[in-house]
C-alpha atoms as a PDB file:
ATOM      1  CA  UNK A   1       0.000   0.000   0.000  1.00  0.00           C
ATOM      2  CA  UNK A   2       1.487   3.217  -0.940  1.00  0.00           C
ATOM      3  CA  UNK A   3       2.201   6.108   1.353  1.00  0.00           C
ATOM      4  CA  UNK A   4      -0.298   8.641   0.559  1.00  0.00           C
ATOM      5  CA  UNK A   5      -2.863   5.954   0.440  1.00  0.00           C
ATOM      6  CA  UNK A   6      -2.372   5.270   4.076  1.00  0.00           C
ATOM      7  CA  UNK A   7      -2.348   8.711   4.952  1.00  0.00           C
ATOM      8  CA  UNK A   8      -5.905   9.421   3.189  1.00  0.00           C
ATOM      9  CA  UNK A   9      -7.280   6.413   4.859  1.00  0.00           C
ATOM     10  CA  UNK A  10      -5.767   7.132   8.011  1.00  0.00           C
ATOM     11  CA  UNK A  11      -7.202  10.715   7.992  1.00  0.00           C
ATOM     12  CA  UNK A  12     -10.358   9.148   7.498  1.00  0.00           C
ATOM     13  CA  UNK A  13     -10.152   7.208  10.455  1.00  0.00           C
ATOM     14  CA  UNK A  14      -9.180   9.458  12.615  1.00  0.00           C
ATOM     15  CA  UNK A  15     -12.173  11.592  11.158  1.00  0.00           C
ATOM     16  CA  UNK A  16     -14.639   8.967  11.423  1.00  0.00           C
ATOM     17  CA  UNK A  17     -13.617   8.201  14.911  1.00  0.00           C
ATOM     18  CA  UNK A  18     -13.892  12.039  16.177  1.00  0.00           C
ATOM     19  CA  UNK A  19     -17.419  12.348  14.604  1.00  0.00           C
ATOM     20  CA  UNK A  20     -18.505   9.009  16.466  1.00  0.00           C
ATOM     21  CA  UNK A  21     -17.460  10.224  19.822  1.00  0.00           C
ATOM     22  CA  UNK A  22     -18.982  13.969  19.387  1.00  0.00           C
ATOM     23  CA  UNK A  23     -22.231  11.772  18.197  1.00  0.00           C
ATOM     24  CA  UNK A  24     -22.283   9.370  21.363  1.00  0.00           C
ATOM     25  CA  UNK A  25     -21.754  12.733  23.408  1.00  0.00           C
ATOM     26  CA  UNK A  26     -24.423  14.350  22.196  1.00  0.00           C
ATOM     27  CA  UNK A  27     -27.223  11.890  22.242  1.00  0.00           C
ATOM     28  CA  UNK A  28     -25.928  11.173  25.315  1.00  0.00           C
ATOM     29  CA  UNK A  29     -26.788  14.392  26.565  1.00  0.00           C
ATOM     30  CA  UNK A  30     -30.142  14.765  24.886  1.00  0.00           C
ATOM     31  CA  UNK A  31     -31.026  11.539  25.919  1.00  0.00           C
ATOM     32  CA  UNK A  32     -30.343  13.254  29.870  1.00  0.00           C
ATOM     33  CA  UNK A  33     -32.419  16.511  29.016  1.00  0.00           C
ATOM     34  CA  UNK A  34     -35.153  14.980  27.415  1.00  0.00           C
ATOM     35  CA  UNK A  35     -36.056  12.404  30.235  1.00  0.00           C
ATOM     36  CA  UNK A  36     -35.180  15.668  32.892  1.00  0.00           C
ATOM     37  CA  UNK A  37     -37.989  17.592  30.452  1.00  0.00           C
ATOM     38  CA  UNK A  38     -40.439  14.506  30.726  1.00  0.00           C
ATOM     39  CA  UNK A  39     -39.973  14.669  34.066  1.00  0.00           C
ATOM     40  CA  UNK A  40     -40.471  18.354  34.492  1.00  0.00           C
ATOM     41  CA  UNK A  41     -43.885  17.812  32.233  1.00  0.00           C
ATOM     42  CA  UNK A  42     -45.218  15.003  34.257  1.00  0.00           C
ATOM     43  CA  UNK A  43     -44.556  17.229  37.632  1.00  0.00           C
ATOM     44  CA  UNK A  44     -46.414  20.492  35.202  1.00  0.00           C
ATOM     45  CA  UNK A  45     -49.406  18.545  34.684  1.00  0.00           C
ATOM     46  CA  UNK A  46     -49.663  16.699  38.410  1.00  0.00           C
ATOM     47  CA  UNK A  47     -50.507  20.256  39.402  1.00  0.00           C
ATOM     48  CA  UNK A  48     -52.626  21.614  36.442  1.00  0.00           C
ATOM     49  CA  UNK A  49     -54.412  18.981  35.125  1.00  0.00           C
ATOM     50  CA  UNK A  50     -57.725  19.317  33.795  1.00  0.00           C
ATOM     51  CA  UNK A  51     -56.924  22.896  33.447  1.00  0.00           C
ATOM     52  CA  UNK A  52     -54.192  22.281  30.521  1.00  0.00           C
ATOM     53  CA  UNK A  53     -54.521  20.270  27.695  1.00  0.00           C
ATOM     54  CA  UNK A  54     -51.956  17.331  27.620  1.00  0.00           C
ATOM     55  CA  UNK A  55     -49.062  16.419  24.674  1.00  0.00           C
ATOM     56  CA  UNK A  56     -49.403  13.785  22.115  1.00  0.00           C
ATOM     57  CA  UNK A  57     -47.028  11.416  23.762  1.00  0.00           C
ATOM     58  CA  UNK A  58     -48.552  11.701  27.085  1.00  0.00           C
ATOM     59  CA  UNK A  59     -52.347  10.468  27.980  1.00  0.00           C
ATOM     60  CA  UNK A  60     -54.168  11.392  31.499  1.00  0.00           C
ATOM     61  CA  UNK A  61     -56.994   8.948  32.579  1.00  0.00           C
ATOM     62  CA  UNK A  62     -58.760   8.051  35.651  1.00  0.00           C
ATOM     63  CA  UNK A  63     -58.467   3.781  34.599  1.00  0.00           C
ATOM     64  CA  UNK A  64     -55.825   2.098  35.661  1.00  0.00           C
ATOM     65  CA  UNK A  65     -55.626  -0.054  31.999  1.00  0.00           C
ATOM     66  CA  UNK A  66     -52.793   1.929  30.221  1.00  0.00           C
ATOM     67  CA  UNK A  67     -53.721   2.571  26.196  1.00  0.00           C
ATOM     68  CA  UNK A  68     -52.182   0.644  23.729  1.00  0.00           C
ATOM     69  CA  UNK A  69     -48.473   1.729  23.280  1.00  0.00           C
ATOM     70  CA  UNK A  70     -48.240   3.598  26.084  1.00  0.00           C
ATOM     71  CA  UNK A  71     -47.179   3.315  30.234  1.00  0.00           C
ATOM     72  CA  UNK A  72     -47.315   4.009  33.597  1.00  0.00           C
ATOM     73  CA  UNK A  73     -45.576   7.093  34.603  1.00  0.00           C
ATOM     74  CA  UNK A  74     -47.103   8.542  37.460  1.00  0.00           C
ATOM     75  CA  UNK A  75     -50.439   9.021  39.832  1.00  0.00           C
ATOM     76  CA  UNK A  76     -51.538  11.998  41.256  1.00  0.00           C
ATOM     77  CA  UNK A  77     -54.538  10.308  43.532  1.00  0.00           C
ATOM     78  CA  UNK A  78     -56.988  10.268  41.046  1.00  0.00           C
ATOM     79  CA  UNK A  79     -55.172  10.359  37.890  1.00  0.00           C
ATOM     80  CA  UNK A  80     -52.923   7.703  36.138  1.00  0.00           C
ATOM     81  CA  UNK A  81     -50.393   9.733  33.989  1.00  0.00           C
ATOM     82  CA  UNK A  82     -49.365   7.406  30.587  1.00  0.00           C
ATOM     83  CA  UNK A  83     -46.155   7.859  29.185  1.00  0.00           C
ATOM     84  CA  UNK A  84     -45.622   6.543  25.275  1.00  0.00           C
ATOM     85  CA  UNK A  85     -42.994   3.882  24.852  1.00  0.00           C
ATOM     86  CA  UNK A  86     -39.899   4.000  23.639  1.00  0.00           C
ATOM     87  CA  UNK A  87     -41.042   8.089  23.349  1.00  0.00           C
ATOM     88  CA  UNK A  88     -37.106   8.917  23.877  1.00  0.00           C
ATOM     89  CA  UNK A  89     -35.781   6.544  22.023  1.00  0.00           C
ATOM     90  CA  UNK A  90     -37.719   7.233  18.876  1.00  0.00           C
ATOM     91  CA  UNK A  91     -36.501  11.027  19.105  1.00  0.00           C
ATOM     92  CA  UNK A  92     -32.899   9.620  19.954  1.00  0.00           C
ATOM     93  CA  UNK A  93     -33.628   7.160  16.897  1.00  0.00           C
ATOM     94  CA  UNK A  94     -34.613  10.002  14.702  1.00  0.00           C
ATOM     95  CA  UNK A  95     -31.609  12.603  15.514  1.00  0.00           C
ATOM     96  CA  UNK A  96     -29.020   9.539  15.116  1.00  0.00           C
ATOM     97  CA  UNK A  97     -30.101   9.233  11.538  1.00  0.00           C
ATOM     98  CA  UNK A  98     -30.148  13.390  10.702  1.00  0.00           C
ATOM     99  CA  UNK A  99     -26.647  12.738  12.591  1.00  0.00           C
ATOM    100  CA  UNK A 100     -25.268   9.552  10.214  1.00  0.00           C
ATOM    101  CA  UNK A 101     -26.931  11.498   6.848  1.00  0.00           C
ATOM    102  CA  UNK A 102     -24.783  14.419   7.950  1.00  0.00           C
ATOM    103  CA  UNK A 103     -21.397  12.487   8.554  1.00  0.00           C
ATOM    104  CA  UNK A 104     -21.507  10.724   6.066  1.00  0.00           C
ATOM    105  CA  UNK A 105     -21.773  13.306   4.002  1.00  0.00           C
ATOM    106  CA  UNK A 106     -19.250  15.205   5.939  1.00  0.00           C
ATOM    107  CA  UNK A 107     -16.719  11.881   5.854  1.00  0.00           C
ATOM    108  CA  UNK A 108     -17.523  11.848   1.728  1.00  0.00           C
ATOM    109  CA  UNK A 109     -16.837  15.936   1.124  1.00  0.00           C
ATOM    110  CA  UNK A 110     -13.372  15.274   2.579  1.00  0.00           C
ATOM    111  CA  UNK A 111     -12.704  12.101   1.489  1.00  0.00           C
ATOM    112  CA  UNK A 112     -13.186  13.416  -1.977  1.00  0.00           C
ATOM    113  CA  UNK A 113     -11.196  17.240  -1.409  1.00  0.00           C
ATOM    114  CA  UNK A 114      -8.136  15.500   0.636  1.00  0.00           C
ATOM    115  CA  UNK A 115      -8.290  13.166  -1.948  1.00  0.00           C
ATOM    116  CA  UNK A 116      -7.892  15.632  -4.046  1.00  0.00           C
ATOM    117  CA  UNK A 117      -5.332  17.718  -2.061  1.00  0.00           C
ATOM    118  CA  UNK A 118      -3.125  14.599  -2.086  1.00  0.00           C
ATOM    119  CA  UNK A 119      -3.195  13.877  -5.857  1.00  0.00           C
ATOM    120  CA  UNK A 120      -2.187  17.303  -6.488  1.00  0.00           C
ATOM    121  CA  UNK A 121       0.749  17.750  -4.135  1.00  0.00           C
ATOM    122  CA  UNK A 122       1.995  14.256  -4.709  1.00  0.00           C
ATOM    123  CA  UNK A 123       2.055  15.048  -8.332  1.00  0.00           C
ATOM    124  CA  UNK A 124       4.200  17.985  -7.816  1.00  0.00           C
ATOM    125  CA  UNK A 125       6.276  16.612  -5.229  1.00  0.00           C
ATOM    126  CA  UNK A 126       6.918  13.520  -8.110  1.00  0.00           C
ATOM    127  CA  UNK A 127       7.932  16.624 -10.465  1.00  0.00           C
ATOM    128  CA  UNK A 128      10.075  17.665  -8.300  1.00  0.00           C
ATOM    129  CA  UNK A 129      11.547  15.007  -7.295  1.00  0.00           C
ATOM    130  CA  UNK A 130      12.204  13.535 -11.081  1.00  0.00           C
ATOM    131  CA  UNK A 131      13.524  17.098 -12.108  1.00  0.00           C
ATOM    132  CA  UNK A 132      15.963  16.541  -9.091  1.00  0.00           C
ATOM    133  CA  UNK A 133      17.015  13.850  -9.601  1.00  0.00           C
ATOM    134  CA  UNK A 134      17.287  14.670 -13.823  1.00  0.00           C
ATOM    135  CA  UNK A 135      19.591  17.403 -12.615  1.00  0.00           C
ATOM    136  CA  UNK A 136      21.680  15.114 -10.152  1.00  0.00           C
ATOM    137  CA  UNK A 137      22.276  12.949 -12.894  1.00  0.00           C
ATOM    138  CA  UNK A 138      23.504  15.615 -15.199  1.00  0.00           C
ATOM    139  CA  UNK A 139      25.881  16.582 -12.803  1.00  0.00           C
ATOM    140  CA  UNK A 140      27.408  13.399 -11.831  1.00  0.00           C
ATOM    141  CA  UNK A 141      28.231  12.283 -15.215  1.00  0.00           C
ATOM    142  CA  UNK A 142      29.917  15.103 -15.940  1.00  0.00           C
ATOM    143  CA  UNK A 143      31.656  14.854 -12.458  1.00  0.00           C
ATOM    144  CA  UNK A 144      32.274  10.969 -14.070  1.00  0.00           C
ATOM    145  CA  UNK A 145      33.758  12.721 -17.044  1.00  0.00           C
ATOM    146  CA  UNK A 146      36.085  15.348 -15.054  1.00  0.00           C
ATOM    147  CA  UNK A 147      37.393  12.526 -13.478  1.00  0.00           C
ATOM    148  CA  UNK A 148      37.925  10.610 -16.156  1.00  0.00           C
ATOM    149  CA  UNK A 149      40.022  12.804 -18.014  1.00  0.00           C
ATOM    150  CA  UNK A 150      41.965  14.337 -14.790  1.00  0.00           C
ATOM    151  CA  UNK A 151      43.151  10.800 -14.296  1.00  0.00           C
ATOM    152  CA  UNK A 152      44.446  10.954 -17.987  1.00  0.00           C
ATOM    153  CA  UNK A 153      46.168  13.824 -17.486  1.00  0.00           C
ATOM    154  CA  UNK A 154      47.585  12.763 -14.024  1.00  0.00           C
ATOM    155  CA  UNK A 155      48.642   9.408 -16.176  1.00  0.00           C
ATOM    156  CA  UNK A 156      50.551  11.948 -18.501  1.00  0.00           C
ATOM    157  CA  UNK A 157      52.114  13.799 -15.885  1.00  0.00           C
ATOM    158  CA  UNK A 158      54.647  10.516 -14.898  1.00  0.00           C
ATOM    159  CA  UNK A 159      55.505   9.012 -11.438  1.00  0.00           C
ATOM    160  CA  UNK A 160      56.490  12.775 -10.236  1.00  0.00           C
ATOM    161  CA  UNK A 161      55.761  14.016  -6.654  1.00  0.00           C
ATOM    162  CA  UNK A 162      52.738  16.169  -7.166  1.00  0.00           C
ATOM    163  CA  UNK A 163      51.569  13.624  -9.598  1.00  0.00           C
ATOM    164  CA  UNK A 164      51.104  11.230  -7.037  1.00  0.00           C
ATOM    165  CA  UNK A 165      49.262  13.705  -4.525  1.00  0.00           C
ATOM    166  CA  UNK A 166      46.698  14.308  -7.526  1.00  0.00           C
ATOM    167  CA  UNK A 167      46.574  10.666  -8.431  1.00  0.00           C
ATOM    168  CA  UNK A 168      45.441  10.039  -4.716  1.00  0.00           C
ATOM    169  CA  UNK A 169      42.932  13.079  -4.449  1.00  0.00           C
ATOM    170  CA  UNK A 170      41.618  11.676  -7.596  1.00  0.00           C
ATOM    171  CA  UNK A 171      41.496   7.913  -6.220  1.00  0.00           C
ATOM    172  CA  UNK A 172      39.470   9.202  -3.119  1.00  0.00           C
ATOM    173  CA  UNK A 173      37.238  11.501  -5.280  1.00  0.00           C
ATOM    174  CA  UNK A 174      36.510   8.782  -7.445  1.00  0.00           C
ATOM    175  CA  UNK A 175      35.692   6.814  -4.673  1.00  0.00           C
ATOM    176  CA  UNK A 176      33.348   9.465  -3.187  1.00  0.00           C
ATOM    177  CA  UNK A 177      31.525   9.814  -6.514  1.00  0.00           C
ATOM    178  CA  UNK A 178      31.022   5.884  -6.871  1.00  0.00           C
ATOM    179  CA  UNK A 179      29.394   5.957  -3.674  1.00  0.00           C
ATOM    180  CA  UNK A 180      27.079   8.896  -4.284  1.00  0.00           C
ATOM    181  CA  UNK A 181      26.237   7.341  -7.214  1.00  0.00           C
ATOM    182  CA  UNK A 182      24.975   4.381  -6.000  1.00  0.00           C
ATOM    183  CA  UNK A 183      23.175   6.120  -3.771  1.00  0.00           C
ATOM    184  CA  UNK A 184      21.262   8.546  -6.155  1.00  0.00           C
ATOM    185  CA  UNK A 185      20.233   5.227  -8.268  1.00  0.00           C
ATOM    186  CA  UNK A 186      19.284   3.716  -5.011  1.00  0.00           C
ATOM    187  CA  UNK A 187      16.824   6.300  -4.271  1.00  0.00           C
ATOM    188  CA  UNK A 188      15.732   6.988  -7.730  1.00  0.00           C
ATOM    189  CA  UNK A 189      14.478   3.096  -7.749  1.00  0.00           C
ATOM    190  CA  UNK A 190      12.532   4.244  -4.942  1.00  0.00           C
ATOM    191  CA  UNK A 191      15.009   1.624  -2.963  1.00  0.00           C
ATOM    192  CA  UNK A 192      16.111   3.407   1.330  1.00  0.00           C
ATOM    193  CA  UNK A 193      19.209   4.790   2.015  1.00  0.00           C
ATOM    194  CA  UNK A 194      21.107   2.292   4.038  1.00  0.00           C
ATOM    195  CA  UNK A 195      22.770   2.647   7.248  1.00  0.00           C
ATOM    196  CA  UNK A 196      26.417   1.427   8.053  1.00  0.00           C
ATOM    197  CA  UNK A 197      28.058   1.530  11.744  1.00  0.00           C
ATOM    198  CA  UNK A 198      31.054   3.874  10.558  1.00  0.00           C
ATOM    199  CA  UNK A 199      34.349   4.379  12.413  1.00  0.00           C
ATOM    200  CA  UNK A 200      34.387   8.248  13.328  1.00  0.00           C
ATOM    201  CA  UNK A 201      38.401   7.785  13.782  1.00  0.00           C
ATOM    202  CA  UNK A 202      39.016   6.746  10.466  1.00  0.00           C
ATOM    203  CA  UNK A 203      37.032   8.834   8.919  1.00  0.00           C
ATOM    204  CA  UNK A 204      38.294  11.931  10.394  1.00  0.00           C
ATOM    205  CA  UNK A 205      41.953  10.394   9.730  1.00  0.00           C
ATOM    206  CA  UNK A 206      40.992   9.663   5.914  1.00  0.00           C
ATOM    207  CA  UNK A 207      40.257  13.210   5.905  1.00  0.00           C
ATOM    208  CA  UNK A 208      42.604  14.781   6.983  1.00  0.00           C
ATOM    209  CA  UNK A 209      45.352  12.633   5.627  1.00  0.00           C
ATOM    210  CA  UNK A 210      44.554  14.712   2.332  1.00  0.00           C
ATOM    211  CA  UNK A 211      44.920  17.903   3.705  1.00  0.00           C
ATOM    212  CA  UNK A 212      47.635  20.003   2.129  1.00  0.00           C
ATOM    213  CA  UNK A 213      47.680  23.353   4.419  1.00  0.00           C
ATOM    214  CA  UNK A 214      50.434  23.885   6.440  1.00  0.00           C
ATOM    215  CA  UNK A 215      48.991  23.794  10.046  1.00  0.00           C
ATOM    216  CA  UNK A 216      50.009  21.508  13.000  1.00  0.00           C
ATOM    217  CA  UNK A 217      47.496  18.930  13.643  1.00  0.00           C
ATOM    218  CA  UNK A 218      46.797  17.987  17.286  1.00  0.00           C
ATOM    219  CA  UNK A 219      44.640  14.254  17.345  1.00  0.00           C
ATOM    220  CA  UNK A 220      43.211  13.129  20.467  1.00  0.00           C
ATOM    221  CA  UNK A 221      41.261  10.105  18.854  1.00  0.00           C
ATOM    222  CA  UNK A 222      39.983   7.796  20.807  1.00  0.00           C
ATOM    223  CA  UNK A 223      39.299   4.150  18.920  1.00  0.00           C
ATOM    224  CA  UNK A 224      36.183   1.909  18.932  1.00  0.00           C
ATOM    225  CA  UNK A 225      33.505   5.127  18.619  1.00  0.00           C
ATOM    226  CA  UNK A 226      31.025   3.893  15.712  1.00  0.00           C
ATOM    227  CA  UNK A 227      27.903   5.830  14.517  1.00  0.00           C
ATOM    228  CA  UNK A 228      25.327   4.086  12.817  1.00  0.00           C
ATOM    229  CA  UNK A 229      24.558   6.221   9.701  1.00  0.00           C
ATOM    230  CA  UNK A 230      24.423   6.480   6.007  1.00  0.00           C
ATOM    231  CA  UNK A 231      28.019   6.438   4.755  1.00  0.00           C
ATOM    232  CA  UNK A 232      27.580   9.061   2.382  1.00  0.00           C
ATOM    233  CA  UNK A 233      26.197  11.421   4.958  1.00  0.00           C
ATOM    234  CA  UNK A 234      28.887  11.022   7.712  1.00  0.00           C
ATOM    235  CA  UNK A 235      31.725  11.179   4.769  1.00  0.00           C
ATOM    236  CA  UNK A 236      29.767  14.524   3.816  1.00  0.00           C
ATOM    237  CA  UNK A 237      29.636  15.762   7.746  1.00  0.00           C
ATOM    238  CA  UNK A 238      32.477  15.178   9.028  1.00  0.00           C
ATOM    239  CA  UNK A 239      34.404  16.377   5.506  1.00  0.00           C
ATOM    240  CA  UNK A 240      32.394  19.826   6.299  1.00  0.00           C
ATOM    241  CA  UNK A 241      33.731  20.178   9.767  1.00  0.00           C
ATOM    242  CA  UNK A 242      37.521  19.413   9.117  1.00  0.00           C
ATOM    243  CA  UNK A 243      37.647  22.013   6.033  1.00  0.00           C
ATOM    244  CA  UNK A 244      36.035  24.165   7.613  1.00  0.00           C
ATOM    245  CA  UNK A 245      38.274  23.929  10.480  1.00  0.00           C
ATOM    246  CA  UNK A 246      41.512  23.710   8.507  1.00  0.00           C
ATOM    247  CA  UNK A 247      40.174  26.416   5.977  1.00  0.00           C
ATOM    248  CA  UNK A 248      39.980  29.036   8.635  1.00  0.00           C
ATOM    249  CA  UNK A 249      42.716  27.928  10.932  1.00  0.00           C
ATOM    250  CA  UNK A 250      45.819  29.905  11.165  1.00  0.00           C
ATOM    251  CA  UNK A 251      48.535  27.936  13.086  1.00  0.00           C
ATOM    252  CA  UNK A 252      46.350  24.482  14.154  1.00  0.00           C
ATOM    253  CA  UNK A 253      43.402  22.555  14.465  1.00  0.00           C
ATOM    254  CA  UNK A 254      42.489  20.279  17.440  1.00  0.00           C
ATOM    255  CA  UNK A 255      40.136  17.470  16.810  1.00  0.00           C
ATOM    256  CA  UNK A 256      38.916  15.358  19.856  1.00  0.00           C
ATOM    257  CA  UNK A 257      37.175  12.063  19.276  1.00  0.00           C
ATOM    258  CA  UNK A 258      35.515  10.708  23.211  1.00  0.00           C
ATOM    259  CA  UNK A 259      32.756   9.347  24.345  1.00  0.00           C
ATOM    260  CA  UNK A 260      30.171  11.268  26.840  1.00  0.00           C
ATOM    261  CA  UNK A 261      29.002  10.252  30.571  1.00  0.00           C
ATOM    262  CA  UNK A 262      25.870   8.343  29.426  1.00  0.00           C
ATOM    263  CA  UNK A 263      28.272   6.801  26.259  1.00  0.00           C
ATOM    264  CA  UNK A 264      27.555   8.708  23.606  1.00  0.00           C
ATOM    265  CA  UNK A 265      30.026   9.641  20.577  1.00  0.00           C
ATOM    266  CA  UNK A 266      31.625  12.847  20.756  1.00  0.00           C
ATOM    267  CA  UNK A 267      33.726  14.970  18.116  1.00  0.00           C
ATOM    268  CA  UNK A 268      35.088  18.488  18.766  1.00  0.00           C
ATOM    269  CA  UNK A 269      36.796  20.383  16.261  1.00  0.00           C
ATOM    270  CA  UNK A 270      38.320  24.184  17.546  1.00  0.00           C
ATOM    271  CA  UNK A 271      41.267  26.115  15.468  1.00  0.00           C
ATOM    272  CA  UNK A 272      42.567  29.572  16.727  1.00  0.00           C
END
């Protein structure tokens, strides 16, 4: 069952529920104020009867036999008051069914406009999200075709010392890329990004093993701290923070890797 399916019908649900407990509440209540206004009338007419006329659902007689349909309520001495049967129960009956026409009819107006509401921002978001991921594509394989021809021209260059830097930037960009890619195509086949348990320490080593500005390092990392997390996020968080750091640093950058009181990973990054 799709997504937005379960959404609607949950919705719905939740609808259909709310209506059925502000129903139940209020025949609950007129149930209470119509027997407390039967009683009231039956107390009205103990005093005043013959002088006032009585109701249709209420009969006044001096034999003891009730009519057909109706009972016993009260006696005044020399009156037996008759109450109809089921007289609050056929209101209640009635009211419930103005009640269920209206719900329903309530339940099938939004059924049909969040039905509506869905379709339409689903279809956009599916827009969207194929333009996105048109444009992702675009750029990777031209990223794919950078790379490609930086590693010819590092393959030109010969076995010399700044060859070999680029040929390793390259090797770890290339590797980046691969992974992103498979990512992208994971998502785009509507597939979930997978979790890995990644080690923070060699991550933030792999890092800054590339680095190439001329600041003094100080590593306090402790081993055995894993996060479980997409790869291609932490690479991507943890790449932010040391550049950042080592971008803006002017003499050296401290990185801490620890664990908290309650065992938590921690990483701290300062620079001066």
């Amino acid at each position: 069952m799709r997504y937005e399916t379960k959404v609607f019908i949950a919705i719905l649900l939740v609808v259909a529920v709310g209506l059925s407990i502000v129903n139940f509440l209020g025949l609950t209540y007129l149930r209470l104020a119509l027997e407390e206004g039967l009683e009231r009338e039956i107390n009205y007419l103990k005093r005043l009867y013959p002088q006032v006329g009585t109701p249709p659902h209420i009969v006044i007689s001096e034999d003891p036999l009730p009519p057909e349909g109706f009972t016993v309520s009260a006696y005044t001495g020399k009156y037996f008051i008759f109450l109809k049967k089921d007289y609050v129960k056929d209101r209640l009956r009635g009211l419930a069914f103005l009640l269920l026409l209206w719900d329903a009819f309530l339940i099938i107006s939004l059924s049909l406009l969040l039905r509506r509401t869905l379709l339409r921002y689903m279809g956009r978001e599916r827009e969207l999200k194929d333009l996105f991921h048109a444009l992702l594509m675009t750029v990777t394989h031209r990223i794919g075709n950078f790379i490609s021809v930086q590693k010819l021209n590092v393959e030109l260059l010969g076995e010399d010392r700044r060859a070999l830097r680029l040929r390793e930037s390259l090797r770890k960009l290339e590797g980046d890329y691969t992974r992103l890619l498979e990512t992208l195509l994971n998502i785009q086949k509507g597939g979930e990004v997978g979790k890995e348990r990644l080690d923070i320490r060699s991550l933030v080593v792999s890092t800054l093993s590339g680095n190439r500005k001329e600041v003094r390092l100080i590593l306090n990392l402790r081993e055995g701290v894993f996060v479980d997390m997409n790869p291609i996020y932490g690479e991507i968080l943890i790449q932010s923070l040391l550049e950042n750091a080592l971008k803006y640093a002017r003499s050296f950058v401290h990185v801490k890797l620890c664990r908290t009181k309650d065992d938590r990973p921690l990483l701290l990054i300062r620079n001066d």
